[in-house]
PDB file of N, CA and C in Angstrom:
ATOM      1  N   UNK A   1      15.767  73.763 -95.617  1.00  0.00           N
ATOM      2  CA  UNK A   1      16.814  74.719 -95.415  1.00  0.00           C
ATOM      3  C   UNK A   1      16.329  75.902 -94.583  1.00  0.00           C
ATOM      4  N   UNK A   2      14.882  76.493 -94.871  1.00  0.00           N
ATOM      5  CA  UNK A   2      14.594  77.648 -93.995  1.00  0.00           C
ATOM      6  C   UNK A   2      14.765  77.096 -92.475  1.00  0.00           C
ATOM      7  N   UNK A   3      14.206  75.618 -92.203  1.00  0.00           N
ATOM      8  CA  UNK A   3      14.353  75.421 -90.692  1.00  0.00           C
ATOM      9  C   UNK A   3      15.956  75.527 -90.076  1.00  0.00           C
ATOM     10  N   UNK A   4      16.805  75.364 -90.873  1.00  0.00           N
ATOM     11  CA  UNK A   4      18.293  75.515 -90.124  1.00  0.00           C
ATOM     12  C   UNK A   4      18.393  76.976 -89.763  1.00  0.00           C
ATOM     13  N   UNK A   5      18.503  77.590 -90.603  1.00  0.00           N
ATOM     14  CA  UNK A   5      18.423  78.951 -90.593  1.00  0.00           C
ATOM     15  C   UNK A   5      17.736  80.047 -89.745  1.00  0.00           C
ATOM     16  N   UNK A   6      16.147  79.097 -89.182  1.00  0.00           N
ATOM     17  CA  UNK A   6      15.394  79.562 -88.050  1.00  0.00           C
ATOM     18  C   UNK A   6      16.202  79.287 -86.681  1.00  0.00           C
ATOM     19  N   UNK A   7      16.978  77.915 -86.629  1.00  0.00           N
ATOM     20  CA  UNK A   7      17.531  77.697 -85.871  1.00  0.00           C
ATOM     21  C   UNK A   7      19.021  77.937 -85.350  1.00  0.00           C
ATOM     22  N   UNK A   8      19.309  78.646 -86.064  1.00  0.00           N
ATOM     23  CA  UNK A   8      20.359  79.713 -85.807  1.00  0.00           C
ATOM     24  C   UNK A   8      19.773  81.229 -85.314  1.00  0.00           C
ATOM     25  N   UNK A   9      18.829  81.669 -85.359  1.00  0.00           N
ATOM     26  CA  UNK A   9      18.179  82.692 -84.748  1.00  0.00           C
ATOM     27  C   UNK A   9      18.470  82.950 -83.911  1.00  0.00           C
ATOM     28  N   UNK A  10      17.637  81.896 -82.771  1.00  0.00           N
ATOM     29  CA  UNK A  10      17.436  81.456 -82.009  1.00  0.00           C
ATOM     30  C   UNK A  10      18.257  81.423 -80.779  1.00  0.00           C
ATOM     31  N   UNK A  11      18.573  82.121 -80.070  1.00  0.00           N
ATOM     32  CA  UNK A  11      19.546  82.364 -78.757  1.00  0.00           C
ATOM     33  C   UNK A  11      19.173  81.588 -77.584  1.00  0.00           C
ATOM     34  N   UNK A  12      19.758  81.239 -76.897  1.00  0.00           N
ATOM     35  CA  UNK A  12      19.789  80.690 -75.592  1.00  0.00           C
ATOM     36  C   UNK A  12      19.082  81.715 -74.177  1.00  0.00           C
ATOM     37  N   UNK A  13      17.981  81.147 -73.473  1.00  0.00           N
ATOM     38  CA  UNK A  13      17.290  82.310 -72.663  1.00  0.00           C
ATOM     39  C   UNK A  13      18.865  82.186 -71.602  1.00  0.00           C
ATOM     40  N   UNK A  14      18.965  83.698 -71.467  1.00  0.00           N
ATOM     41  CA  UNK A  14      20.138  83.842 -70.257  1.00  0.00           C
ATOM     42  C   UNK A  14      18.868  84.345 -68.809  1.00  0.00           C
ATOM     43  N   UNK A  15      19.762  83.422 -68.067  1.00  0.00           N
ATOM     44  CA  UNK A  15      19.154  83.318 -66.722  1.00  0.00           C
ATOM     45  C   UNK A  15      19.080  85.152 -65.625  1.00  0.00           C
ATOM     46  N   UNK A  16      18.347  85.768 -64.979  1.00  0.00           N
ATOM     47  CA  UNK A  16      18.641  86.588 -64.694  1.00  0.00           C
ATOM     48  C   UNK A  16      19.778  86.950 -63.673  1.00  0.00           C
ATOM     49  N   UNK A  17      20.385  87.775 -63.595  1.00  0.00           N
ATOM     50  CA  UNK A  17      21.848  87.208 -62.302  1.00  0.00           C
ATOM     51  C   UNK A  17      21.048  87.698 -60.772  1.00  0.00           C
ATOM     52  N   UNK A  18      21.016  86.988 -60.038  1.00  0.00           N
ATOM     53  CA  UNK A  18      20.824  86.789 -58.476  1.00  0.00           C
ATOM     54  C   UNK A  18      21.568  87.451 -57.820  1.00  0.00           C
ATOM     55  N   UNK A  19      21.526  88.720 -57.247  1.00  0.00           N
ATOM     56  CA  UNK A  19      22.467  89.137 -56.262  1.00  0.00           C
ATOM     57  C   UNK A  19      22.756  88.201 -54.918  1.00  0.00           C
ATOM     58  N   UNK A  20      23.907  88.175 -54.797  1.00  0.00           N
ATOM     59  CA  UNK A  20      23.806  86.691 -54.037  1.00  0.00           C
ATOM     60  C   UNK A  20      23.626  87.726 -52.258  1.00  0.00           C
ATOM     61  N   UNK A  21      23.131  86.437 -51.460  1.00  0.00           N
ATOM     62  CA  UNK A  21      22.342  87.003 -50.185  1.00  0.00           C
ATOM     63  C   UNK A  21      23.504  86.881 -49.169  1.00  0.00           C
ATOM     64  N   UNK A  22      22.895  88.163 -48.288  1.00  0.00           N
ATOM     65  CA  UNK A  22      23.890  88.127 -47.380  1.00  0.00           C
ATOM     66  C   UNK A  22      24.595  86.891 -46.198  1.00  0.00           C
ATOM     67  N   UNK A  23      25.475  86.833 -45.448  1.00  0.00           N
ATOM     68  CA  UNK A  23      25.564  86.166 -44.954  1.00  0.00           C
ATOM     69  C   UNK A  23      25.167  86.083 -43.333  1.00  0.00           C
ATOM     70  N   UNK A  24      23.858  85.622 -42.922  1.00  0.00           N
ATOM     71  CA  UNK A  24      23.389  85.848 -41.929  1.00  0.00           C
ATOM     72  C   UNK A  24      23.784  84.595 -41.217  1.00  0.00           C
ATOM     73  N   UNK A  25      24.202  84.335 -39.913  1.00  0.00           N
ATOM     74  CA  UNK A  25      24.434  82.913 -39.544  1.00  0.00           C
ATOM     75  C   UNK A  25      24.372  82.999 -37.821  1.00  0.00           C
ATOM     76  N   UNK A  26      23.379  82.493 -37.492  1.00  0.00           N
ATOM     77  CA  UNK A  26      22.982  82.910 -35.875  1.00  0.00           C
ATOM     78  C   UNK A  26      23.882  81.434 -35.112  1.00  0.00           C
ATOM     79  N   UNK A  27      24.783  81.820 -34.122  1.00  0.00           N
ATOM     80  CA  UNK A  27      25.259  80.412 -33.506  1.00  0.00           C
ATOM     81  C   UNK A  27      24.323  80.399 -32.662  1.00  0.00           C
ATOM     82  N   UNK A  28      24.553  78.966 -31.537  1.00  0.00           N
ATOM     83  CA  UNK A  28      24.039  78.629 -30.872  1.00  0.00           C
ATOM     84  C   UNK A  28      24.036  79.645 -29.258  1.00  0.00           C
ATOM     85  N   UNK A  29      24.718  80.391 -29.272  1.00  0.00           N
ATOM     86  CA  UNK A  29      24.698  81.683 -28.122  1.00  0.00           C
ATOM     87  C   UNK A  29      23.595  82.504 -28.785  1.00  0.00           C
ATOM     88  N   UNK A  30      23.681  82.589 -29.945  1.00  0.00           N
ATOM     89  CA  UNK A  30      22.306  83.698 -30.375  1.00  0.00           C
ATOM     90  C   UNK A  30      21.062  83.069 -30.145  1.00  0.00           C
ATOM     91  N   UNK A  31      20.564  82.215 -30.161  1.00  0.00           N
ATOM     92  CA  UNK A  31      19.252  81.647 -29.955  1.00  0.00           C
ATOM     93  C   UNK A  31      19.339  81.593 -28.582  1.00  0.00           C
ATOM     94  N   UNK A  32      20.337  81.151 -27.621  1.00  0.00           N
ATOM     95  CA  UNK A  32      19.736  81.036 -26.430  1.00  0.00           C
ATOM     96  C   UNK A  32      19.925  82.675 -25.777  1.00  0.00           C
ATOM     97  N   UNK A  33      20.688  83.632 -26.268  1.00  0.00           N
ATOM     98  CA  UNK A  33      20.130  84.946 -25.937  1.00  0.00           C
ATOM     99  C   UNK A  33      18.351  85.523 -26.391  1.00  0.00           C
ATOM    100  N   UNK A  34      18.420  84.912 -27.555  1.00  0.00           N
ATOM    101  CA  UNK A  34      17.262  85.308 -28.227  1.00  0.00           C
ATOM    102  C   UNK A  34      16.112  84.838 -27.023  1.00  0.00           C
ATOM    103  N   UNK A  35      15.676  83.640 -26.702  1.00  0.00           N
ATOM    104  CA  UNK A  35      14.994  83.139 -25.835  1.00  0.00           C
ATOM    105  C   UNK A  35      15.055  83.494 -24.968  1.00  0.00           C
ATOM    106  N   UNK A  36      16.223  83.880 -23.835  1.00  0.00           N
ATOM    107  CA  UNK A  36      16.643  84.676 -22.305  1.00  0.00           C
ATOM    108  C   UNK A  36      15.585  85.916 -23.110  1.00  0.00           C
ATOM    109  N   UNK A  37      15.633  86.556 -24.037  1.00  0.00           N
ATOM    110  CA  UNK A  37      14.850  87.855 -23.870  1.00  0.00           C
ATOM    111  C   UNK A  37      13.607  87.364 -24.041  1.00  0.00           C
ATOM    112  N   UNK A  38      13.434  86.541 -24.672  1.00  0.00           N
ATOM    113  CA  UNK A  38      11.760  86.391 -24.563  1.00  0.00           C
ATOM    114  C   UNK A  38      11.165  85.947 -23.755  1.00  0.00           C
ATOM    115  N   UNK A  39      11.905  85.094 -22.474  1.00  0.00           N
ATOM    116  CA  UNK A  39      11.464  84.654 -21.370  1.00  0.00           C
ATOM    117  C   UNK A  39      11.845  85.845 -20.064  1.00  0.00           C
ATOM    118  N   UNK A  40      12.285  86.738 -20.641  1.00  0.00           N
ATOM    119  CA  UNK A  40      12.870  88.011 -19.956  1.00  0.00           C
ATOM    120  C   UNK A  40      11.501  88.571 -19.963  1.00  0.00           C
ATOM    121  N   UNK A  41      10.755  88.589 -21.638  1.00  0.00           N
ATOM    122  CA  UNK A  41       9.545  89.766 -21.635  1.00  0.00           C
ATOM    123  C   UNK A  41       8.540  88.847 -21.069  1.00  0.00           C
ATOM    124  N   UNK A  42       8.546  87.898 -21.391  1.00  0.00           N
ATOM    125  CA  UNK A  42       7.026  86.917 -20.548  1.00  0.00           C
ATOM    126  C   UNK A  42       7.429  87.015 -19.065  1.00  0.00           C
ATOM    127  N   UNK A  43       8.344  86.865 -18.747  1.00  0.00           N
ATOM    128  CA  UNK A  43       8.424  87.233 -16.997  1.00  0.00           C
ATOM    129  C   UNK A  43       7.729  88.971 -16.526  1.00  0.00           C
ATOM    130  N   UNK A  44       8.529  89.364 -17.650  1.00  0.00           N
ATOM    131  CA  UNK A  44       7.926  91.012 -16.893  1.00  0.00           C
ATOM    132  C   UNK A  44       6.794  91.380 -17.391  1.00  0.00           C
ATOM    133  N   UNK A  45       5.577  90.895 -18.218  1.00  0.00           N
ATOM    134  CA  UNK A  45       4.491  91.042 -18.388  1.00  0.00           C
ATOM    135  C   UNK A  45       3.961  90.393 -17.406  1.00  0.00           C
ATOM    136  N   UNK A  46       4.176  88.861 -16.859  1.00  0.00           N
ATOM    137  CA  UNK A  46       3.651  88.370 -15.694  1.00  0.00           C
ATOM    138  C   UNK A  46       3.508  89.054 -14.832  1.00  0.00           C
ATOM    139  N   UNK A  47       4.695  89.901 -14.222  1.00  0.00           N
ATOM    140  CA  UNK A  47       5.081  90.671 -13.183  1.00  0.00           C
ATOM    141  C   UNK A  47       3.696  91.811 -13.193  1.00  0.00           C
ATOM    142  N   UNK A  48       3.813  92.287 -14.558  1.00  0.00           N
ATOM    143  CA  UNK A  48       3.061  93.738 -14.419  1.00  0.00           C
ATOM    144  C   UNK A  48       1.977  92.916 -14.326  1.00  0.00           C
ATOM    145  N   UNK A  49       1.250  91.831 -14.909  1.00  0.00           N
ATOM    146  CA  UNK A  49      -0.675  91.799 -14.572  1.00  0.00           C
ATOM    147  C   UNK A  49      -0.338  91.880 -12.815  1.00  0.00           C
ATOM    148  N   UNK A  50       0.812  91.239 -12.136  1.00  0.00           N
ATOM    149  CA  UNK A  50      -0.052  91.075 -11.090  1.00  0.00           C
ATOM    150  C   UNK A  50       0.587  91.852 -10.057  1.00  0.00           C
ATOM    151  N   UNK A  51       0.620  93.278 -11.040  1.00  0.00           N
ATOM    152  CA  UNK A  51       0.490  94.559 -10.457  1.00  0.00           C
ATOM    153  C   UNK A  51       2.131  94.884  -9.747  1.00  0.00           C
ATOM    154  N   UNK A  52       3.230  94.472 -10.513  1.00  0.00           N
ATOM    155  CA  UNK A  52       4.465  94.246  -9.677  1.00  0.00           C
ATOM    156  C   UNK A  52       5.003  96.559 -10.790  1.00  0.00           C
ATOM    157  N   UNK A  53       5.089  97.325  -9.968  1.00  0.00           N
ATOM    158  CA  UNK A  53       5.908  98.422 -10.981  1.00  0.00           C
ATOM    159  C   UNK A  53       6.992  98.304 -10.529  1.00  0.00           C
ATOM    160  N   UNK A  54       7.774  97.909  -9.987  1.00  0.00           N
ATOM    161  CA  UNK A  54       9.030  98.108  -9.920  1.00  0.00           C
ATOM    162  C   UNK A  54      10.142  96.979 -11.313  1.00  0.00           C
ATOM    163  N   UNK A  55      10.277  95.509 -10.678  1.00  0.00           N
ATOM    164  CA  UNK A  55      10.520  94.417 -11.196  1.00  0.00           C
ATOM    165  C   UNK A  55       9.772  94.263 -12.751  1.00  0.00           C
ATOM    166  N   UNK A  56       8.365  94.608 -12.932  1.00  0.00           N
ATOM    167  CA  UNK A  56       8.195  94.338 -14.205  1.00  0.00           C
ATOM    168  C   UNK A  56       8.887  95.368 -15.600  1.00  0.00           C
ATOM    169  N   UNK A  57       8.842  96.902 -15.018  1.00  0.00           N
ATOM    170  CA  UNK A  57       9.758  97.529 -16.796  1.00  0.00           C
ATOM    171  C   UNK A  57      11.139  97.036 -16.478  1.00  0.00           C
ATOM    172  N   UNK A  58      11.641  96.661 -15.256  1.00  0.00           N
ATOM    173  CA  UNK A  58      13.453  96.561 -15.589  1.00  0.00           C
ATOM    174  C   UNK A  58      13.290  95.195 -16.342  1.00  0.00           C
ATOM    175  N   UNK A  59      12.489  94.308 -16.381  1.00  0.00           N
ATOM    176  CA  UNK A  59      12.425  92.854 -16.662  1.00  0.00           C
ATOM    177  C   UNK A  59      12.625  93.215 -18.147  1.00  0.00           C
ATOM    178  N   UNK A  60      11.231  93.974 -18.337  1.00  0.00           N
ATOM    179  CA  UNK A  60      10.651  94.422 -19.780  1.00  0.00           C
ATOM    180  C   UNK A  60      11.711  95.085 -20.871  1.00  0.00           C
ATOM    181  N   UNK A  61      12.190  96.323 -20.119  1.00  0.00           N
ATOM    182  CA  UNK A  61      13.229  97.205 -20.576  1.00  0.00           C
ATOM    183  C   UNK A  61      14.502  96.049 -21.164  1.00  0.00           C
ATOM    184  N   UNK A  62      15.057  94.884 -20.053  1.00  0.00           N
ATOM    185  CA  UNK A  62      15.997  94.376 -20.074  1.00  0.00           C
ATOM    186  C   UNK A  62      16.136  93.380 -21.042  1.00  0.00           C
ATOM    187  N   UNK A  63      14.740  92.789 -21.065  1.00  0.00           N
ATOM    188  CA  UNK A  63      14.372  92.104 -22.506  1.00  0.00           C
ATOM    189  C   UNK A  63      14.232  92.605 -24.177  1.00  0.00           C
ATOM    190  N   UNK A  64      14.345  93.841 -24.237  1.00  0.00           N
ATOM    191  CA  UNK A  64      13.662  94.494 -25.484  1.00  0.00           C
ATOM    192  C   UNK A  64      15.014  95.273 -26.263  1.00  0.00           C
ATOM    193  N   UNK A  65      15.523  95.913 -24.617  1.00  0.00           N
ATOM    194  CA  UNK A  65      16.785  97.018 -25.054  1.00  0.00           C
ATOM    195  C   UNK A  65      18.079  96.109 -25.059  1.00  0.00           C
ATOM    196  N   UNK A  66      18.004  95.134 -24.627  1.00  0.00           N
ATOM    197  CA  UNK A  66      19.107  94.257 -24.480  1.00  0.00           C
ATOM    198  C   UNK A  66      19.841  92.857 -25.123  1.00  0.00           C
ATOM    199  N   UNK A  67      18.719  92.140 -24.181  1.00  0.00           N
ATOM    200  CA  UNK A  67      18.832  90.453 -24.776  1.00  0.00           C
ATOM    201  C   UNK A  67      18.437  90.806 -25.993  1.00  0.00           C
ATOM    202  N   UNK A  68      17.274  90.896 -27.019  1.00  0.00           N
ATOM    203  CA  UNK A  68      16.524  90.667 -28.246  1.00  0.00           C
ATOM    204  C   UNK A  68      18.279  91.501 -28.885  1.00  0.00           C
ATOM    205  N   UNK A  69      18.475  92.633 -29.047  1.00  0.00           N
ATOM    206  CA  UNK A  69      19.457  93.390 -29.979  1.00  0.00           C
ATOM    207  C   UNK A  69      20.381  92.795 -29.602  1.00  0.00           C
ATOM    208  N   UNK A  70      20.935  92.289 -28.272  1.00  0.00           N
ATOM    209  CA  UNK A  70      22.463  91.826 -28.129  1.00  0.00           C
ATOM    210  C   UNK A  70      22.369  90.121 -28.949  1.00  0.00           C
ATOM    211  N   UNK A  71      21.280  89.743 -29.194  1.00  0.00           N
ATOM    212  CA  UNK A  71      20.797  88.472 -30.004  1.00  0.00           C
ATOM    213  C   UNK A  71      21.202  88.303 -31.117  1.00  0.00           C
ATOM    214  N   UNK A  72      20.938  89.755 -31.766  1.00  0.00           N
ATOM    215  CA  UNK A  72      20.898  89.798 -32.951  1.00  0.00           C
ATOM    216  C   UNK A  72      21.968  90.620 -33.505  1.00  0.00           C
ATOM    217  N   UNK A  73      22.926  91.253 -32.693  1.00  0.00           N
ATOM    218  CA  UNK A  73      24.274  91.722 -33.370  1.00  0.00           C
ATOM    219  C   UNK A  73      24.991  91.043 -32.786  1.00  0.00           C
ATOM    220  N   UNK A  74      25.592  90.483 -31.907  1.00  0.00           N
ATOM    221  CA  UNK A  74      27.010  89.536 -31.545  1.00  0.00           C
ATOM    222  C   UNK A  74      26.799  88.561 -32.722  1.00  0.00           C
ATOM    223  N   UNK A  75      28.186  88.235 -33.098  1.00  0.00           N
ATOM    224  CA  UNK A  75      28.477  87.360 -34.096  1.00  0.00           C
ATOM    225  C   UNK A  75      29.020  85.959 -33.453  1.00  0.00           C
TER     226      UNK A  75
END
C-alpha cells in the first residue's frame, strides 16, 4: 500500500516551453545577391593588390554597403 501512495506523489516532468524561433527564410534572389557581394569584394581586393585606387573601394564599398545588406533585408 505505501508503494501506491508513493506513486501518486509523483508528477509528470513538464517540458520547458521553447520560445518558438523566428522566421528567417532566404529565397533564391538572396543567395545569389549574397554571392554578387562576395564576388563584388574578391574582385575589389584583386583590384587593390594590383595597385588599382580608383575601381577597387567602389568595388569594395559596393560589396559591403550594398549587395551583403541588400542580401540580407529584401524578403
Amino acid at each position: 500500500m505505501a508503494q501506491q501512495d508513493r506513486k501518486k506523489d509523483f508528477k509528470k516532468p513538464v517540458a520547458p516551453k521553447v520560445p518558438p524561433r523566428p522566421n528567417i527564410v532566404f529565397k533564391p534572389k538572396n543567395y545569389v545577391l549574397f554571392i554578387l557581394g562576395v564576388i563584388t569584394i574578391g574582385l575589389g581586393f584583386l583590384f587593390l593588390s594590383r595597385g588599382s585606387i580608383t575601381l577597387a573601394p567602389i568595388l569594395l564599398v559596393a560589396g559591403y554597403v550594398i549587395l551583403i545588406p541588400l542580401s540580407i533585408i529584401l524578403k
